[in-house]
C-alpha atoms as a PDB file:
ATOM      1  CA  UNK A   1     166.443 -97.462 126.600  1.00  0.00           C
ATOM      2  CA  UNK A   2     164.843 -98.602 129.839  1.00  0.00           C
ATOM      3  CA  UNK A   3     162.218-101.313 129.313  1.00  0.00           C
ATOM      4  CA  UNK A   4     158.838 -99.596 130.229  1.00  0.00           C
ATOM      5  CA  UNK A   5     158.140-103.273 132.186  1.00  0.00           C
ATOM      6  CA  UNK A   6     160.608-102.136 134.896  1.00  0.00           C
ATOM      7  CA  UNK A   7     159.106 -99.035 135.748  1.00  0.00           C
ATOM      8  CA  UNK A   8     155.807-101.258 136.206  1.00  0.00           C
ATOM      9  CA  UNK A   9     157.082-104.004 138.401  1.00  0.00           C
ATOM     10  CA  UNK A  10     159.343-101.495 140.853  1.00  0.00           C
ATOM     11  CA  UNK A  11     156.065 -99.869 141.320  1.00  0.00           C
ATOM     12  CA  UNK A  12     153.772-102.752 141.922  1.00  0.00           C
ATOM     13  CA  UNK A  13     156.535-104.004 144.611  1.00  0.00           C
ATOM     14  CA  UNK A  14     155.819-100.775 146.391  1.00  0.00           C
ATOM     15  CA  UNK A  15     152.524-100.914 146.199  1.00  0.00           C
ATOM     16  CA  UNK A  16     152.338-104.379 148.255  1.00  0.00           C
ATOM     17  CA  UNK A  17     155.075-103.353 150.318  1.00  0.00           C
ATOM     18  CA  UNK A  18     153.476-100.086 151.571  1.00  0.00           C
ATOM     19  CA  UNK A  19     151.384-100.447 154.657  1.00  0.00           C
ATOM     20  CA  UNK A  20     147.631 -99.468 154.289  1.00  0.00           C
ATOM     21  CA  UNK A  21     146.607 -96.339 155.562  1.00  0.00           C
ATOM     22  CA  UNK A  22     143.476 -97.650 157.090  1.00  0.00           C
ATOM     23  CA  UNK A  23     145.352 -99.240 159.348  1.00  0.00           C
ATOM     24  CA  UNK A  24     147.190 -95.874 161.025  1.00  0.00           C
ATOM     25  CA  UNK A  25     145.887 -94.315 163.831  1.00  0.00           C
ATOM     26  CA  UNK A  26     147.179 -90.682 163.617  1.00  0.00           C
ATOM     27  CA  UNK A  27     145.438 -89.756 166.837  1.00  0.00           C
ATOM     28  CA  UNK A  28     143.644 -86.525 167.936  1.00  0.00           C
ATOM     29  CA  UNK A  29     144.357 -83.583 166.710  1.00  0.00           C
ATOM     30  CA  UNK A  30     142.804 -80.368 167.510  1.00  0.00           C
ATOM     31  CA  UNK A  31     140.185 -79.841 170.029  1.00  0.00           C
ATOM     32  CA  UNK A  32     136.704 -81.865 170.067  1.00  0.00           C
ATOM     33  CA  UNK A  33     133.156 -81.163 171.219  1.00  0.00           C
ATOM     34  CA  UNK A  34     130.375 -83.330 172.272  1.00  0.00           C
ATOM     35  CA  UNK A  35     127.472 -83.374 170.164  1.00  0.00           C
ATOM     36  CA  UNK A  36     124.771 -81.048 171.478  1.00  0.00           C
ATOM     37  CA  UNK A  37     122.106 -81.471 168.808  1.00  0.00           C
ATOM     38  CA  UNK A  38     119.202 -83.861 170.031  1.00  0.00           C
ATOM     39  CA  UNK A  39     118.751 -87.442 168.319  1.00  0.00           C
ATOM     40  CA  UNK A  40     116.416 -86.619 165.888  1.00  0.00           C
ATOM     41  CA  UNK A  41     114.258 -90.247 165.549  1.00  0.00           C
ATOM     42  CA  UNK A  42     114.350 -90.034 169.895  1.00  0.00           C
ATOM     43  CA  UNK A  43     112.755 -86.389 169.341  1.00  0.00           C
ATOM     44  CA  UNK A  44     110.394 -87.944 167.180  1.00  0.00           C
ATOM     45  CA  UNK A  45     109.414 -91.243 169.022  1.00  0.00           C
ATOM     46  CA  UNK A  46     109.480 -89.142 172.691  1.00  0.00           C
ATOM     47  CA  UNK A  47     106.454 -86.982 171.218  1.00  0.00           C
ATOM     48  CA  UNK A  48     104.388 -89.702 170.075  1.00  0.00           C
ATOM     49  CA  UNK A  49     101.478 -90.489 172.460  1.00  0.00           C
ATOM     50  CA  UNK A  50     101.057 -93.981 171.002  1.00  0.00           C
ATOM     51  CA  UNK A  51      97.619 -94.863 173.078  1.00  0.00           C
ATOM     52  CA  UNK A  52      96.638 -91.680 170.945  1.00  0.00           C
ATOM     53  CA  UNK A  53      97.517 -92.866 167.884  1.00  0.00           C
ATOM     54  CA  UNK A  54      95.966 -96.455 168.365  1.00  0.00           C
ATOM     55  CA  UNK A  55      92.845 -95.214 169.217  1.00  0.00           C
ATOM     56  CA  UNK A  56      92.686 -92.880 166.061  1.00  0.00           C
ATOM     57  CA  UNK A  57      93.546 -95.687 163.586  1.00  0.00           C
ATOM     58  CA  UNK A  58      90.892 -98.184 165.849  1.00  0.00           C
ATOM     59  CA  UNK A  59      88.710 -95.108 164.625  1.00  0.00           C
ATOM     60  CA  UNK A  60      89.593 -95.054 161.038  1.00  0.00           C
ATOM     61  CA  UNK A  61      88.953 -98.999 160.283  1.00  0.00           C
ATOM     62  CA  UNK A  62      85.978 -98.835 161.885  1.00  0.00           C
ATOM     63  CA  UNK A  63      85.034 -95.952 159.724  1.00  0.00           C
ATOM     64  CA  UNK A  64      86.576 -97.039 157.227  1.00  0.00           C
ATOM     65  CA  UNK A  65      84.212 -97.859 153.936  1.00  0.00           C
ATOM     66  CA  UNK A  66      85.295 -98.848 150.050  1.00  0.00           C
ATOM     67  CA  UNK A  67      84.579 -95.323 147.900  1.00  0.00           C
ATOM     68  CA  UNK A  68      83.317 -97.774 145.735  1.00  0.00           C
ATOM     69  CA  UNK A  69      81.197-100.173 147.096  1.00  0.00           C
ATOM     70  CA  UNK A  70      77.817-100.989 145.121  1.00  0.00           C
ATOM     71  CA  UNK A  71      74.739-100.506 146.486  1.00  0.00           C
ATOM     72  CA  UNK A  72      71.963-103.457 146.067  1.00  0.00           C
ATOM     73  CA  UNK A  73      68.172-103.293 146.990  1.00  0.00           C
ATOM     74  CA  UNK A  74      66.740-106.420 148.898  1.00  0.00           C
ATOM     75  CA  UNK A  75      65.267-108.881 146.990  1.00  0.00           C
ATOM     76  CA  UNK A  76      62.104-109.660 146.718  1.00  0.00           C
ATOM     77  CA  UNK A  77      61.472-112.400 145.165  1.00  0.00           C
ATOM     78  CA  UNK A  78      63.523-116.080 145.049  1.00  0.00           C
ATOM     79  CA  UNK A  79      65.098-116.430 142.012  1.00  0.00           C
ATOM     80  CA  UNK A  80      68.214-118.057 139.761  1.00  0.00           C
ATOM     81  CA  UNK A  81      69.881-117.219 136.387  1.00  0.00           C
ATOM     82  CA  UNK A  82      72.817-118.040 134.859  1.00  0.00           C
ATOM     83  CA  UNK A  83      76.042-115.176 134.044  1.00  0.00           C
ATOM     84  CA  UNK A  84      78.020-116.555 130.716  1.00  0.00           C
ATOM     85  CA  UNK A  85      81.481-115.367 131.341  1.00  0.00           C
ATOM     86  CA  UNK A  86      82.803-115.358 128.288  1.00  0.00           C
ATOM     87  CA  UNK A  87      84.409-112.514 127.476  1.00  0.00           C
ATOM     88  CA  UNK A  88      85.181-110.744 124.097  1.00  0.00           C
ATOM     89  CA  UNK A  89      88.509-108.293 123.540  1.00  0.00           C
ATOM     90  CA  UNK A  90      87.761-104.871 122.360  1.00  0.00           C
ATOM     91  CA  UNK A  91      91.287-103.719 121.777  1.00  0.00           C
ATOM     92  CA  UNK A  92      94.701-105.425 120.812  1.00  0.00           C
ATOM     93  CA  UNK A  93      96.868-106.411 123.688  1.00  0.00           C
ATOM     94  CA  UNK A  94     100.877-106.476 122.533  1.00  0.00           C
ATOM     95  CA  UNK A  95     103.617-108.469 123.660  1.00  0.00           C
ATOM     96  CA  UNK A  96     107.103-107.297 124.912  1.00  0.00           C
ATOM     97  CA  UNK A  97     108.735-106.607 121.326  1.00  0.00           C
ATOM     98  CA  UNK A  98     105.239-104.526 120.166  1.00  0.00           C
ATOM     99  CA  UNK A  99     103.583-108.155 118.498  1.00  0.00           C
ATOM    100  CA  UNK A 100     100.242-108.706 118.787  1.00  0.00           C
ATOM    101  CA  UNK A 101      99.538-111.333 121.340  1.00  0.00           C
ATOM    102  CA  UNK A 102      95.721-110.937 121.770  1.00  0.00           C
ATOM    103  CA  UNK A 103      94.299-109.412 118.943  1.00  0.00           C
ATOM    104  CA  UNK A 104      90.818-107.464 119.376  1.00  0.00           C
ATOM    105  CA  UNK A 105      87.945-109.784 118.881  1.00  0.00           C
ATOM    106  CA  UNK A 106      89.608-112.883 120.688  1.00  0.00           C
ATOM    107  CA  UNK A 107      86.721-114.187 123.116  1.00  0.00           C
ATOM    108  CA  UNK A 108      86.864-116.576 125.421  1.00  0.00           C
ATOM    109  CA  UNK A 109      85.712-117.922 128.877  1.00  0.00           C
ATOM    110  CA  UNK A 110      88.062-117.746 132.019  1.00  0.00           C
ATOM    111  CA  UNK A 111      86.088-120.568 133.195  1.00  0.00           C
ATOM    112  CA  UNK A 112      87.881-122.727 130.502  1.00  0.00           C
ATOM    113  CA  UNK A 113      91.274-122.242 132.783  1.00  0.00           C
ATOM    114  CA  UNK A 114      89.849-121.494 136.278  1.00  0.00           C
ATOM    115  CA  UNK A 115      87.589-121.959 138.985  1.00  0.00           C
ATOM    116  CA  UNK A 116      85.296-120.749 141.569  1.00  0.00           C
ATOM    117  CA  UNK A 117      84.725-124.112 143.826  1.00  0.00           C
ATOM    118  CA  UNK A 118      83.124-121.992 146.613  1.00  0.00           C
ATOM    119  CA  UNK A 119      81.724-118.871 145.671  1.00  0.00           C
ATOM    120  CA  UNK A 120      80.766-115.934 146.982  1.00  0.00           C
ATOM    121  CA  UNK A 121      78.011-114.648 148.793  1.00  0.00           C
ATOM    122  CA  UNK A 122      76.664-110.815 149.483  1.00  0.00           C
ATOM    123  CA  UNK A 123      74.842-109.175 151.773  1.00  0.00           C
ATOM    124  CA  UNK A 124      73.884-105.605 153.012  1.00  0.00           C
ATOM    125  CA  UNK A 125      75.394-105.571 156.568  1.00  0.00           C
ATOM    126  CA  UNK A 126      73.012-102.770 157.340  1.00  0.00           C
ATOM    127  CA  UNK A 127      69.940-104.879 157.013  1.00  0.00           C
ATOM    128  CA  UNK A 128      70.334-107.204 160.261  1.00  0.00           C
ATOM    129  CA  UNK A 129      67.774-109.704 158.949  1.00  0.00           C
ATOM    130  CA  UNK A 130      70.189-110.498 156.030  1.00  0.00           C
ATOM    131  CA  UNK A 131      73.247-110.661 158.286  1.00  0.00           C
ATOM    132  CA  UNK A 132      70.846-113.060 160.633  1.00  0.00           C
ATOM    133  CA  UNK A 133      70.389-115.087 157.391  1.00  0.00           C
ATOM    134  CA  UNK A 134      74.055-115.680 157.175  1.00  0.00           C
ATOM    135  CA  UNK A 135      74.653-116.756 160.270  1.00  0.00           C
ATOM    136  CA  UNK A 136      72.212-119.253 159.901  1.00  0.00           C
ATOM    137  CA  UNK A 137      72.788-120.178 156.217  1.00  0.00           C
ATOM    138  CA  UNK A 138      75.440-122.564 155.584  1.00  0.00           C
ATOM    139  CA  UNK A 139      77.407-120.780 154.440  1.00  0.00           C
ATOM    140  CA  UNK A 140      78.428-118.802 157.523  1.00  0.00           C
ATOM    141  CA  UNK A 141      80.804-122.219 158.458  1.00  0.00           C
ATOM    142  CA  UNK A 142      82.362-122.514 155.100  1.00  0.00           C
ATOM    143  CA  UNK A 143      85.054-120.449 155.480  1.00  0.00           C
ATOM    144  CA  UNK A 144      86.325-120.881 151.857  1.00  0.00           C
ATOM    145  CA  UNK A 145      83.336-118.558 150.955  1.00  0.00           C
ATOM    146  CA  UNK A 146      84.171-114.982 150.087  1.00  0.00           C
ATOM    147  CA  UNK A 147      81.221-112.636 152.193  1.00  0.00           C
ATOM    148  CA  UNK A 148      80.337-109.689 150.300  1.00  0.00           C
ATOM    149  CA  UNK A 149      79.013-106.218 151.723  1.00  0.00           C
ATOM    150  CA  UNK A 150      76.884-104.093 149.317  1.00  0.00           C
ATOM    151  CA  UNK A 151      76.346-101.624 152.136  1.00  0.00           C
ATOM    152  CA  UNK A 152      77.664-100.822 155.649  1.00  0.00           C
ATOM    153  CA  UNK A 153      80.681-101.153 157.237  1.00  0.00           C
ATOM    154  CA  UNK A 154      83.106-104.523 157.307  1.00  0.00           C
ATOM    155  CA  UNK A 155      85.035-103.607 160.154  1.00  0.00           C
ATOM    156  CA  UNK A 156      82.386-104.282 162.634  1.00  0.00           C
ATOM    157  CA  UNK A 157      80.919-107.127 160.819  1.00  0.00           C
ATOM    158  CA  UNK A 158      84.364-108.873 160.727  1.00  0.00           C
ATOM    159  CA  UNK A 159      84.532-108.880 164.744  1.00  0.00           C
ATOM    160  CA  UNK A 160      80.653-110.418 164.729  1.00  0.00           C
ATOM    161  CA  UNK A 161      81.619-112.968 162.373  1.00  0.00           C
ATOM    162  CA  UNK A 162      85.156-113.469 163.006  1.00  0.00           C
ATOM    163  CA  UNK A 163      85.825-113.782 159.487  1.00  0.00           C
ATOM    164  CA  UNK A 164      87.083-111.795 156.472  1.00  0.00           C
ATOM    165  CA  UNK A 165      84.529-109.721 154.877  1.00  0.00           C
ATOM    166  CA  UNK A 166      85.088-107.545 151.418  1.00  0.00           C
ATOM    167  CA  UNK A 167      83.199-104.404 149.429  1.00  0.00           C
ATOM    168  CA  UNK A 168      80.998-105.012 146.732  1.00  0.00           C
ATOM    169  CA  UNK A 169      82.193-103.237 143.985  1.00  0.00           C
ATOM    170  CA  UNK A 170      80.158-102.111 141.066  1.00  0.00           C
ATOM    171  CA  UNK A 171      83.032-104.200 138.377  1.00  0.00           C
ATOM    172  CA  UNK A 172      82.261-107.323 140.462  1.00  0.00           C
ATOM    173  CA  UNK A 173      78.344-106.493 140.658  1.00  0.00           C
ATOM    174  CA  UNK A 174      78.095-105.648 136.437  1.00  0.00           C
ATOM    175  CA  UNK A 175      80.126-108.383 135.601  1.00  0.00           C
ATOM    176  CA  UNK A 176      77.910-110.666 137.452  1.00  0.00           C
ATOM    177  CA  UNK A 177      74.688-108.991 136.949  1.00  0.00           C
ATOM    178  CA  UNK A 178      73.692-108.619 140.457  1.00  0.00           C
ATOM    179  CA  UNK A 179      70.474-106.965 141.328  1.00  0.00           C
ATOM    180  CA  UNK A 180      69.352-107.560 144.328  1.00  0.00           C
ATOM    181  CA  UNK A 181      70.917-108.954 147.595  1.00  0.00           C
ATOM    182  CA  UNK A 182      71.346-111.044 149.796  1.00  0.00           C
ATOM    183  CA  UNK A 183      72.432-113.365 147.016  1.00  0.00           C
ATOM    184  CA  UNK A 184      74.468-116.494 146.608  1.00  0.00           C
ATOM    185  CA  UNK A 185      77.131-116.846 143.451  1.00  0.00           C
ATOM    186  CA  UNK A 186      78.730-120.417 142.521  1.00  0.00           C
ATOM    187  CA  UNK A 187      79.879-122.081 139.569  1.00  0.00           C
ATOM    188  CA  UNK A 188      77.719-124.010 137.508  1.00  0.00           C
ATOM    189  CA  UNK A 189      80.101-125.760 135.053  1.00  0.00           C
ATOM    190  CA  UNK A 190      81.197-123.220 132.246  1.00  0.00           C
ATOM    191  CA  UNK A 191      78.550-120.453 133.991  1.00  0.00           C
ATOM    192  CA  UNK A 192      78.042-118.524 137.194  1.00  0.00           C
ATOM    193  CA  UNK A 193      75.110-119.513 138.644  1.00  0.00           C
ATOM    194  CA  UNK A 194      73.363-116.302 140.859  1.00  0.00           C
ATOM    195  CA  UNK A 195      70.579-117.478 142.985  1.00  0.00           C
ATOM    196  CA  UNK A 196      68.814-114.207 145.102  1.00  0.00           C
ATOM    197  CA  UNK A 197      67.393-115.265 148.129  1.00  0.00           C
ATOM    198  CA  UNK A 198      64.200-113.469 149.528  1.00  0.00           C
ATOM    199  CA  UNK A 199      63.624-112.859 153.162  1.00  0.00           C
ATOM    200  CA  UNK A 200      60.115-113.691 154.632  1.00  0.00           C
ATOM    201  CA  UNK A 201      59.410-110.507 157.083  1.00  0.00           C
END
């Protein structure tokens, strides 16, 4: 009886000794054709009239406003209050294997872990005696302070300023209790501290 081991081994020996077919160039065979078909991504970029499509998306930033940015009347009167932060869980929140890691109930105060050293300010960019206010406040050098719209349009605002500017939203105004605008938000050690600021006509 043959030993099954040298069947194996003859055939590895071949296998190493046998040239790769990668390597063989067998030629042409049979008769070829250029491709006629057009280059697809050329057809493409060839009917693009990029001037076109610069000035439409220059259109749509400028036009462009947050669905849901919050409205805020102007103040009309000076005033500051306080916005505890603490905040309370109303539903469980489970961890990977299905534990409880947060149970409903828990409270606490984000301010405990982090921290608003600058603050934010808002405005309504359609009322150009509060946008004159913030280029005189400040706060218009501090660039570490978030600007807030609560009306209007940030693209144009953002080439006036030459700054970033960002949408009011109605989470952000609840949360803080804003009421009326322009108005300036900082930390006051475990509070927020929301001081509206009135414009003499």
């Amino acid at each position: 009886m043959v030993n099954c081991n040298f069947f194996i081994l003859i055939l590895i020996c071949g296998l190493l000794l046998a040239s790769p077919a990668y390597a063989i160039n067998l030629g042409t065979i049979g008769t070829t054709y250029p491709i006629v078909e057009p280059d697809l991504i050329a057809e493409i970029k060839a009917g693009i009239d990029y001037e076109k499509l610069a000035k439409v998306m220059e259109e749509h930033r400028q036009n462009y406003q947050a669905k849901d940015i919050y409205a805020l009347p102007a103040a009309k009167r000076a005033r500051t209050f306080f916005v505890d932060m603490t905040y309370t869980l109303d539903h469980d929140i489970p961890g990977e294997n299905g534990e409880i890691m947060y149970p409903r109930g828990l409270t606490w105060n984000p301010l405990d872990y982090v921290s608003l050293p600058d603050g934010l300010v808002v405005i309504n960019s359609e009322d150009a005696k509060q946008v004159e206010w913030f280029e005189k406040s400040p706060y218009y050098k501090n660039r570490q302070i978030k600007l807030l719209i609560s009306a209007g349009f940030a693209a144009p605002l953002i080439k006036q300023l030459d700054r970033p500017v960002f949408y009011l939203t109605k989470t952000i105004a609840d949360r803080l209790q804003l009421t009326a605008a322009p108005c300036v938000i900082t930390q006051n050690g475990k509070k927020m501290m929301v001081q509206e600021v009135r414009i003499d006509e």
